[in-house]
N, C-alpha and C. Protein backbone atom coordinates (compact mmCIF):
# COMPACT_ATOMS: atom_id res chain seq x y z
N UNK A 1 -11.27 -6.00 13.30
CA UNK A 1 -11.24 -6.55 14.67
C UNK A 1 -10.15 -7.62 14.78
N UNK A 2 -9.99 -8.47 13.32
CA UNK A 2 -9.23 -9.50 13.59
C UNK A 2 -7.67 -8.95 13.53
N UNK A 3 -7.51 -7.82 12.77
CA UNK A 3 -5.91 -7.34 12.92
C UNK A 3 -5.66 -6.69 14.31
N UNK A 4 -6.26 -6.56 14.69
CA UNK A 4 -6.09 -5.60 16.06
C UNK A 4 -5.65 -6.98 16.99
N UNK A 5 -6.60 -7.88 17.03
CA UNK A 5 -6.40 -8.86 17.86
C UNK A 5 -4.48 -9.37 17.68
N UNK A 6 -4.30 -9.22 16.32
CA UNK A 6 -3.32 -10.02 15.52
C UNK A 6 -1.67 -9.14 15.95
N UNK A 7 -2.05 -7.82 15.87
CA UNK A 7 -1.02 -6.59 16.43
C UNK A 7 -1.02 -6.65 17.26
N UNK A 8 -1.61 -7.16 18.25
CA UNK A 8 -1.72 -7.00 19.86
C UNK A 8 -0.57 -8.48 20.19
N UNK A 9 -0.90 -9.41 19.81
CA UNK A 9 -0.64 -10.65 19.45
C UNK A 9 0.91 -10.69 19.51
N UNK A 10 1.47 -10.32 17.75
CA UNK A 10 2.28 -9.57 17.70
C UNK A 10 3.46 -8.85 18.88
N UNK A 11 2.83 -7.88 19.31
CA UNK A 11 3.28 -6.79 20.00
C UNK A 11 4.00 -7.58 21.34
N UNK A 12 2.97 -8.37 21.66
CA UNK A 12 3.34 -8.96 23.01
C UNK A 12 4.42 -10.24 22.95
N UNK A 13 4.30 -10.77 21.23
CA UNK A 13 5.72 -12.16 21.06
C UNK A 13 6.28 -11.53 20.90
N UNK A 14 7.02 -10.03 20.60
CA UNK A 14 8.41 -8.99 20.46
C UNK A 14 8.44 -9.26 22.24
N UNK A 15 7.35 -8.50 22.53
CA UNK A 15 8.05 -7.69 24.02
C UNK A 15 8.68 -9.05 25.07
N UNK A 16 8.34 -10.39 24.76
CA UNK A 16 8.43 -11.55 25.40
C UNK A 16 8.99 -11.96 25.29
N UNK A 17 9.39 -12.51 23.83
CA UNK A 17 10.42 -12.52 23.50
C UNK A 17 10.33 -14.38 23.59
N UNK A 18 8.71 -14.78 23.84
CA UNK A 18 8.49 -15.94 24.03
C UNK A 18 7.88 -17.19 23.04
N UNK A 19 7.51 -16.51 21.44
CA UNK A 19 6.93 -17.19 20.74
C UNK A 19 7.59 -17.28 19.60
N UNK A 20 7.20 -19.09 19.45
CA UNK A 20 8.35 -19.82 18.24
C UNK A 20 8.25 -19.19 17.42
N UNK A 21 9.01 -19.01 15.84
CA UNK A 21 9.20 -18.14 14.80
C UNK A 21 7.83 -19.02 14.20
N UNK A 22 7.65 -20.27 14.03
CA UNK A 22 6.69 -20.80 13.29
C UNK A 22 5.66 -19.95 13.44
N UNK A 23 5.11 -19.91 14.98
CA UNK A 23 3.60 -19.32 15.44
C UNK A 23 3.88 -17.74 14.60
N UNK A 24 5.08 -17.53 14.71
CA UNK A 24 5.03 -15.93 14.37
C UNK A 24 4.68 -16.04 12.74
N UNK A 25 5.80 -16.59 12.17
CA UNK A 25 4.85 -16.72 10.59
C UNK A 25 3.88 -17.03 10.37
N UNK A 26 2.76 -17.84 11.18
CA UNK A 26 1.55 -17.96 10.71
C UNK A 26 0.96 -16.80 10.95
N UNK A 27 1.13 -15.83 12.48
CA UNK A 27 0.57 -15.24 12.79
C UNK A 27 0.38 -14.02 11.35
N UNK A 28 1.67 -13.51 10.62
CA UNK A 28 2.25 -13.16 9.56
C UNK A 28 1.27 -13.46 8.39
N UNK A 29 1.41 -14.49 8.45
CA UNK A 29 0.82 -14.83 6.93
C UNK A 29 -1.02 -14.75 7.01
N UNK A 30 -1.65 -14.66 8.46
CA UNK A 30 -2.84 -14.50 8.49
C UNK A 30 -3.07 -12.71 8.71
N UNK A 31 -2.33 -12.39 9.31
CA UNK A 31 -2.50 -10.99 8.98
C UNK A 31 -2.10 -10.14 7.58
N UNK A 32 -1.85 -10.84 6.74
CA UNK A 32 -1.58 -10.71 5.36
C UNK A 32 -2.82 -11.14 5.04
N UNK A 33 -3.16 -12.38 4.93
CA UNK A 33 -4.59 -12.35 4.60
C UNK A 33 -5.58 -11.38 5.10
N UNK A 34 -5.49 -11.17 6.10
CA UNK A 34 -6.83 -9.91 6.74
C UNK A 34 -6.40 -8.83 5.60
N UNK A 35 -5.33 -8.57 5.39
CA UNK A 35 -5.23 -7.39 4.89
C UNK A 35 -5.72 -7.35 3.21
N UNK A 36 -5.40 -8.35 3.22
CA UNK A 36 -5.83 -8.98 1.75
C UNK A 36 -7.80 -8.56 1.54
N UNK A 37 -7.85 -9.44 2.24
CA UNK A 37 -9.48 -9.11 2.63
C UNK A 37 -10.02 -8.05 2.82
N UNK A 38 -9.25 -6.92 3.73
CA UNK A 38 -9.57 -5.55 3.51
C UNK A 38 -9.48 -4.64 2.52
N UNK A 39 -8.74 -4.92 1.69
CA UNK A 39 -8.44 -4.24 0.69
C UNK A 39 -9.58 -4.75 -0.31
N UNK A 40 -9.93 -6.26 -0.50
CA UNK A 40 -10.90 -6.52 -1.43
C UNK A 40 -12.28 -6.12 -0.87
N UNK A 41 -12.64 -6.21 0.46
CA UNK A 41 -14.09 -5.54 1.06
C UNK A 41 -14.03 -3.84 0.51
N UNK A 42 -13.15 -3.92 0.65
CA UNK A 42 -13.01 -1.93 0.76
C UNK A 42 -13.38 -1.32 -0.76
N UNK A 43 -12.40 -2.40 -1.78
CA UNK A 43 -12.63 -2.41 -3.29
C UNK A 43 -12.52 -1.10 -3.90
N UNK A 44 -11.14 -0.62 -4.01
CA UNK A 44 -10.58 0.64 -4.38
C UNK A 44 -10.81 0.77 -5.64
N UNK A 45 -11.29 2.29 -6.26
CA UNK A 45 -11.94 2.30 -7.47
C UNK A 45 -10.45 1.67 -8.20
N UNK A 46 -10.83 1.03 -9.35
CA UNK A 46 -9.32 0.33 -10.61
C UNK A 46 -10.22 0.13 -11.71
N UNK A 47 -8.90 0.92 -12.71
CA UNK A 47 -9.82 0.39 -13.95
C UNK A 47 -10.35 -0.98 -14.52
N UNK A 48 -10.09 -1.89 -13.65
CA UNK A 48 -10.40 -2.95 -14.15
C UNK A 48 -11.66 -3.54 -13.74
N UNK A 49 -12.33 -3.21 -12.81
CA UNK A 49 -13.37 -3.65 -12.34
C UNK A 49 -14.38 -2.28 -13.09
N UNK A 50 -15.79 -2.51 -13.33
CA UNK A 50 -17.28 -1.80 -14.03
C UNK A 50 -18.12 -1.13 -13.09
N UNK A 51 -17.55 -0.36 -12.11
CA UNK A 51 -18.85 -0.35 -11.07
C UNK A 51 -19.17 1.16 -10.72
């Protein structure tokens, strides 16, 4: 839910052409985290984890 919000977000500081680069890297670096987070909720079989 929160990347969607974040792509939308996104989508609309391109088309505007109105938001500082700062806001955009955070926006960046928190949608890196979501993704981060999805990937660890999701928890792709690896040999390194016992489960």
């Amino acid at each position: 839910a929160h990347a969607i919000t974040l792509f939308y977000l996104i989508r609309r500081s391109v088309q505007t052409q109105s938001m500082p680069p700062l806001n955009f890297v955070l926006i960046f670096l928190l949608l890196t985290s979501e993704v981060k987070f999805l990937m660890k909720s999701t928890s792709f079989p690896s040999p390194s984890t016992n489960n």
